[in-house]
C-alpha atoms as a PDB file:
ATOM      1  CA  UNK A   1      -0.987  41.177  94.759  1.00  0.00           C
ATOM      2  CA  UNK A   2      -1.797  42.374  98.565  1.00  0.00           C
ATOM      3  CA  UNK A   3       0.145  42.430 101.208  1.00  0.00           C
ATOM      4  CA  UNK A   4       0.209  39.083 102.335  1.00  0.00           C
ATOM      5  CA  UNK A   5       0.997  37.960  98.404  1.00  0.00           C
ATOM      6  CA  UNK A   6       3.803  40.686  98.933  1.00  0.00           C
ATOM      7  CA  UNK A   7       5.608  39.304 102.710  1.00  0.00           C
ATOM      8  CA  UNK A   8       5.373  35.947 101.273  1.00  0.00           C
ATOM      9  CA  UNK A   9       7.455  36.873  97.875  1.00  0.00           C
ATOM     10  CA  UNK A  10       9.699  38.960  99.676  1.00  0.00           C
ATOM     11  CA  UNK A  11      10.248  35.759 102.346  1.00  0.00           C
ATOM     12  CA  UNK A  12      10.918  33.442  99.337  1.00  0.00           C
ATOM     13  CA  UNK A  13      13.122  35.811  97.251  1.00  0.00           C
ATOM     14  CA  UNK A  14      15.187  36.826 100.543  1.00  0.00           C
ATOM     15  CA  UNK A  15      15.163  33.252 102.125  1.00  0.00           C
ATOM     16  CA  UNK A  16      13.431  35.257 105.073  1.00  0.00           C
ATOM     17  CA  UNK A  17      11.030  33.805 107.748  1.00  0.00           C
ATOM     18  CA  UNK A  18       7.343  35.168 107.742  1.00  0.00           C
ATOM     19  CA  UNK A  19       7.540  36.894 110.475  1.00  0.00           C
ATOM     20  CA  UNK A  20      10.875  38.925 109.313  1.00  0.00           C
ATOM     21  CA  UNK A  21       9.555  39.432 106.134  1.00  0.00           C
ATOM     22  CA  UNK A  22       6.628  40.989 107.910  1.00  0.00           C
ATOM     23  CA  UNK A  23       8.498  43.158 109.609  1.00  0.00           C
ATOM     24  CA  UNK A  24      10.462  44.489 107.009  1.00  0.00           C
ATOM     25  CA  UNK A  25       6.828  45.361 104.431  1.00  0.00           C
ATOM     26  CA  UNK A  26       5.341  47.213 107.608  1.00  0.00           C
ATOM     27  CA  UNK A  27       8.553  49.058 107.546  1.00  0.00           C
ATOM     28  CA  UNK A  28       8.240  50.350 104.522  1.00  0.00           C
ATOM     29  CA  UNK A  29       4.719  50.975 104.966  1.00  0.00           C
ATOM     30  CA  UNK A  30       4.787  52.736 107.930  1.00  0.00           C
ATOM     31  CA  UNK A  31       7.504  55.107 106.935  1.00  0.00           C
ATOM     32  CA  UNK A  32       5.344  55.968 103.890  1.00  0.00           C
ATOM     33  CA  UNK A  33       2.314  56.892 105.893  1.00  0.00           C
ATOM     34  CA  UNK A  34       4.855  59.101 108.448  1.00  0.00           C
ATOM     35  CA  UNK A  35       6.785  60.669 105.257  1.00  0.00           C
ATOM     36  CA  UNK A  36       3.601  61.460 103.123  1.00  0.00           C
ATOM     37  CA  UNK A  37       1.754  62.828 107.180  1.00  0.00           C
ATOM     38  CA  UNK A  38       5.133  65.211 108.076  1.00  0.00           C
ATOM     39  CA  UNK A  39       6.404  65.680 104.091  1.00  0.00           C
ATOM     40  CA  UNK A  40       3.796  64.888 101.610  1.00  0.00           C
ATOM     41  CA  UNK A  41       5.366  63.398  98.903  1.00  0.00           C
ATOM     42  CA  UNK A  42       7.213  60.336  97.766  1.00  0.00           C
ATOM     43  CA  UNK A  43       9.315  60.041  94.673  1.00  0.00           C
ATOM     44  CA  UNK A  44      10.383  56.400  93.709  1.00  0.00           C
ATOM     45  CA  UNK A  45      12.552  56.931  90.520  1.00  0.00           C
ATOM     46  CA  UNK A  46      10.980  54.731  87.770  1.00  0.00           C
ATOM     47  CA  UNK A  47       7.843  53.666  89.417  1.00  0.00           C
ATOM     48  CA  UNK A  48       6.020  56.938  90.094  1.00  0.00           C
ATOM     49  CA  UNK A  49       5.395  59.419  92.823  1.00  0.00           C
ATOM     50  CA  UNK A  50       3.408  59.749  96.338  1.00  0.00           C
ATOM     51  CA  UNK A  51       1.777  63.018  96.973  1.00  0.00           C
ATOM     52  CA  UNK A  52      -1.165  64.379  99.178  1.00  0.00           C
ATOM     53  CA  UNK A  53      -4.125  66.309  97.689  1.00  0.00           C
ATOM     54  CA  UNK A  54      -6.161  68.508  99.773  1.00  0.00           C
ATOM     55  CA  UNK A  55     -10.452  68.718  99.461  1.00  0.00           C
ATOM     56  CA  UNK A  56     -12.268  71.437 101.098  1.00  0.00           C
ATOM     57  CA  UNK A  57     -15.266  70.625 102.561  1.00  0.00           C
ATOM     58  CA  UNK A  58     -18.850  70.307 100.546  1.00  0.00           C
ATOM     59  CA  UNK A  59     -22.723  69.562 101.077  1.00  0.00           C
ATOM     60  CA  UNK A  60     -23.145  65.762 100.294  1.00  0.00           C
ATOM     61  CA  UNK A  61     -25.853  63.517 100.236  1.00  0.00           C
ATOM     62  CA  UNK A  62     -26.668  60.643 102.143  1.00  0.00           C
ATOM     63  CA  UNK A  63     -27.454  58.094  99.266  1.00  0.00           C
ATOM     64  CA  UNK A  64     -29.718  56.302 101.406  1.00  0.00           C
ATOM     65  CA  UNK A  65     -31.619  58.449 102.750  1.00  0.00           C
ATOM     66  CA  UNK A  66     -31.371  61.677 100.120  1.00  0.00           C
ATOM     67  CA  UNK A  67     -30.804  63.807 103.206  1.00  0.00           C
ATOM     68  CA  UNK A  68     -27.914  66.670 102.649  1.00  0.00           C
ATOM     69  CA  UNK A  69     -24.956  66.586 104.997  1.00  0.00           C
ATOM     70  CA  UNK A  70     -21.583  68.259 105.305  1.00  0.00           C
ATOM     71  CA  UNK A  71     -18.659  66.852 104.324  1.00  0.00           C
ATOM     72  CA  UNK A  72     -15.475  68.497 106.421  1.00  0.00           C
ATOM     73  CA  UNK A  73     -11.922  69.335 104.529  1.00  0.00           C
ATOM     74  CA  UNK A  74      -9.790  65.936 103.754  1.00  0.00           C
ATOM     75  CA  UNK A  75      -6.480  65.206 102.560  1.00  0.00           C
ATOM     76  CA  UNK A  76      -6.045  62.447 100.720  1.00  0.00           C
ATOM     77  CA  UNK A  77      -3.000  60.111  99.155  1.00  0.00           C
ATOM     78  CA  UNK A  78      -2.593  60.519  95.488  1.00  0.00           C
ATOM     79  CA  UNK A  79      -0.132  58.290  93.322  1.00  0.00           C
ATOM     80  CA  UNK A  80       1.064  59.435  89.971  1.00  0.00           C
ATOM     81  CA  UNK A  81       2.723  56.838  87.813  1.00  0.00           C
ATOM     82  CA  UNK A  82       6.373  57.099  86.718  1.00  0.00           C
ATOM     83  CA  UNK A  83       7.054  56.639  82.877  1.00  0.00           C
ATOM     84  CA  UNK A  84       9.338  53.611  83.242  1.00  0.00           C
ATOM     85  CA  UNK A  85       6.640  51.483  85.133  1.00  0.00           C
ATOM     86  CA  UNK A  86       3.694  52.792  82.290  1.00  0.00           C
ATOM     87  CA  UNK A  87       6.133  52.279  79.739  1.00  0.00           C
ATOM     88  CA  UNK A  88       6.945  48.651  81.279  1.00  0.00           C
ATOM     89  CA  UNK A  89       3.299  47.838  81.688  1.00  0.00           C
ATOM     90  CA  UNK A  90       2.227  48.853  78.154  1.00  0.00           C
ATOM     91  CA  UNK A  91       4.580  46.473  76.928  1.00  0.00           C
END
């Protein structure tokens, strides 16, 4: 499912037009990205949790061209499943 997949199940569950349906997904998205920027963590009960890991930085290599570079320091989203939704899905 992507998002698209996602507006148009929540329009048809909801009896909501595309565009309100729309609205409401980006919602929820964008106050994921703020929480997880200002908080850094997410905790749906039952489904699993949000988090951000932090990378330093390392030499890397350009796969092309073999030549080393430096990669800076990253932080990066990190989900960890909940053990309703693995126990749901193992089913």
């Amino acid at each position: 499912m992507n998002k698209s997949d996602l507006i148009t199940a929540l329009s048809t569950k909801e009896n909501l037009t595309d565009k309100n349906a729309s609205e409401v997904v980006n919602l929820i998205f964008d106050g994921f990205t703020d929480t997880l920027k200002k908080v850094g963590r997410i905790e749906i009960r039952g489904f699993g949790s949000f988090t951000v890991r932090e990378y330093g930085a390392y030499t890397g290599r350009n796969p092309k061209t073999g030549k080393k570079t430096e990669v800076g320091p990253k932080k990066l989203p990190f989900f960890k499943v909940g053990k309703e939704l693995k126990e749901r899905v193992n089913c």
